[in-house]
Protein backbone atom coordinates (compact mmCIF):
# COMPACT_ATOMS: atom_id res chain seq x y z
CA UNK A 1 -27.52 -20.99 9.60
CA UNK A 2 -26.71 -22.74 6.61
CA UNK A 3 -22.70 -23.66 5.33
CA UNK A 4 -22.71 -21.03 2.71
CA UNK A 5 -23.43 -18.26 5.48
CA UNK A 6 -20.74 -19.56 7.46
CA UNK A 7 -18.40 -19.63 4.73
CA UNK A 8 -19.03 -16.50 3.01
CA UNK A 9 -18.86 -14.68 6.94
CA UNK A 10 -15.37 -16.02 6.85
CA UNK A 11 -14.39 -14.39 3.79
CA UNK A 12 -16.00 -11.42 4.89
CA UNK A 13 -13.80 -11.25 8.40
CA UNK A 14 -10.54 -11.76 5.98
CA UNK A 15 -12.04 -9.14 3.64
CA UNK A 16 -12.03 -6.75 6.40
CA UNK A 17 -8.89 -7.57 8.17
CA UNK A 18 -6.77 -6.54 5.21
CA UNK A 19 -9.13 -3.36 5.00
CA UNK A 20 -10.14 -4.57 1.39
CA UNK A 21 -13.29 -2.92 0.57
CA UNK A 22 -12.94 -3.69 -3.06
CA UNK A 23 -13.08 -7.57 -2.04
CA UNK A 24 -15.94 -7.28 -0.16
CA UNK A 25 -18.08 -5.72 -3.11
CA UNK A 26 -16.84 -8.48 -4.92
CA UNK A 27 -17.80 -10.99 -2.45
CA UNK A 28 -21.01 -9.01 -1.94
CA UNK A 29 -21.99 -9.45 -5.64
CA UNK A 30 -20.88 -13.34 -5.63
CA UNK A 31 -23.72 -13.66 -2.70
CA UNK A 32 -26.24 -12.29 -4.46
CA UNK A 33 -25.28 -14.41 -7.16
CA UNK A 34 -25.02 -17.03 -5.74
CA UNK A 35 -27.96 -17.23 -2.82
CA UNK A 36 -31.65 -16.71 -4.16
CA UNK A 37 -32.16 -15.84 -0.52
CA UNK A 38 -29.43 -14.48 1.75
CA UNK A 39 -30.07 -15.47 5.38
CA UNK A 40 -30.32 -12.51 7.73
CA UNK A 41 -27.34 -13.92 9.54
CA UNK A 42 -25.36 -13.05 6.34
CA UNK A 43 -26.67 -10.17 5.34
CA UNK A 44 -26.02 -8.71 9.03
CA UNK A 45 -22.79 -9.64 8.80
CA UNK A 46 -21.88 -7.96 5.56
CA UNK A 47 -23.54 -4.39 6.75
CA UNK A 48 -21.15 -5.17 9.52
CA UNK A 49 -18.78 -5.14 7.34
CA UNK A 50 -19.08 -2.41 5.17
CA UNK A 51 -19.82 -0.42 8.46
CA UNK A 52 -16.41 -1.28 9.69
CA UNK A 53 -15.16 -0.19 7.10
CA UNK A 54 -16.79 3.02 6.75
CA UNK A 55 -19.13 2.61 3.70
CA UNK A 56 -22.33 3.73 4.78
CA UNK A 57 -23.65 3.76 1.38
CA UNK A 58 -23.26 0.08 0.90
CA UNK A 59 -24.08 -0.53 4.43
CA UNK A 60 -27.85 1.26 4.15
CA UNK A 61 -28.51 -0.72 0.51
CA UNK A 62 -27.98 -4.27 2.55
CA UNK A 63 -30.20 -3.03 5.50
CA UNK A 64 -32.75 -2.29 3.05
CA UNK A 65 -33.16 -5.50 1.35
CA UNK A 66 -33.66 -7.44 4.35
CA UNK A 67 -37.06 -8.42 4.04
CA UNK A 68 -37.55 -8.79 8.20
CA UNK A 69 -34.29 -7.06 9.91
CA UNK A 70 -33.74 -8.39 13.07
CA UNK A 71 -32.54 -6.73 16.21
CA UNK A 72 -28.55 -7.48 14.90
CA UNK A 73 -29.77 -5.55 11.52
CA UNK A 74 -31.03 -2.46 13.65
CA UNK A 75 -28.06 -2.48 15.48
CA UNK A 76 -25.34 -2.94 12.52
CA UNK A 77 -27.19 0.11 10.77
CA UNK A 78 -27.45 2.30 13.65
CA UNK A 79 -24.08 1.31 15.00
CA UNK A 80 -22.57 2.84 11.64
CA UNK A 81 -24.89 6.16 11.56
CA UNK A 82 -23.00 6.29 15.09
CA UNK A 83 -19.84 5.94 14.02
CA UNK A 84 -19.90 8.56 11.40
CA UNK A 85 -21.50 11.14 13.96
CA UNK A 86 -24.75 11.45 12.15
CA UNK A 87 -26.68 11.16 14.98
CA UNK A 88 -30.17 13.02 14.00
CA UNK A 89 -30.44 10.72 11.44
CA UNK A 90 -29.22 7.39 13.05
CA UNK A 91 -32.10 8.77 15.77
CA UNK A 92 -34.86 9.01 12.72
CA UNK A 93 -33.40 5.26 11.66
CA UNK A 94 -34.41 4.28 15.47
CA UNK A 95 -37.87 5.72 15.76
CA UNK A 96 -38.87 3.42 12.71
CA UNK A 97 -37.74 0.25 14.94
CA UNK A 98 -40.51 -2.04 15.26
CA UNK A 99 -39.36 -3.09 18.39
């Protein structure tokens, strides 16, 4: 994991401590800016984020540009489908696991 993930996770955890979604969009589009290629490791840890936070909206759109989701992508994007009771559809997200 590269210096920029690390950094940019660290922004995210203050981002999300002060329950500032706004910042994190902001600090979402300054990634993509910023990193031709996001590592996974990033991009897990911002649709942690937004999950925390409650934005499933945002949360789904990160999922979905991973180009290989790894088990901590699965469970960030089910973990939030949990957390906002939709359970048929977090269910539907879990039969499409490759795993």
């Amino acid at each position: 994991m590269s210096s920029s993930s690390n950094y940019y996770v660290s922004l995210l955890k203050l981002c999300f401590e002060s329950q500032n979604q706004t910042q994190v969009k902001k600090l979402h589009c300054l990634i993509l800016k910023t990193i031709t290629h996001p590592e996974t490791f990033l991009l897990n840890n911002l649709i942690s984020t937004y999950s925390k936070l409650g934005n499933l909206a945002y949360a789904h759109r990160v999922f979905d540009h991973i180009p290989q989701p790894n088990i901590f992508s699965w469970n960030a994007i089910l973990s939030i489908y949990s957390k906002l009771g939709r359970l048929s559809q977090m269910q539907q997200i879990f039969d499409l696991m490759p795993f």
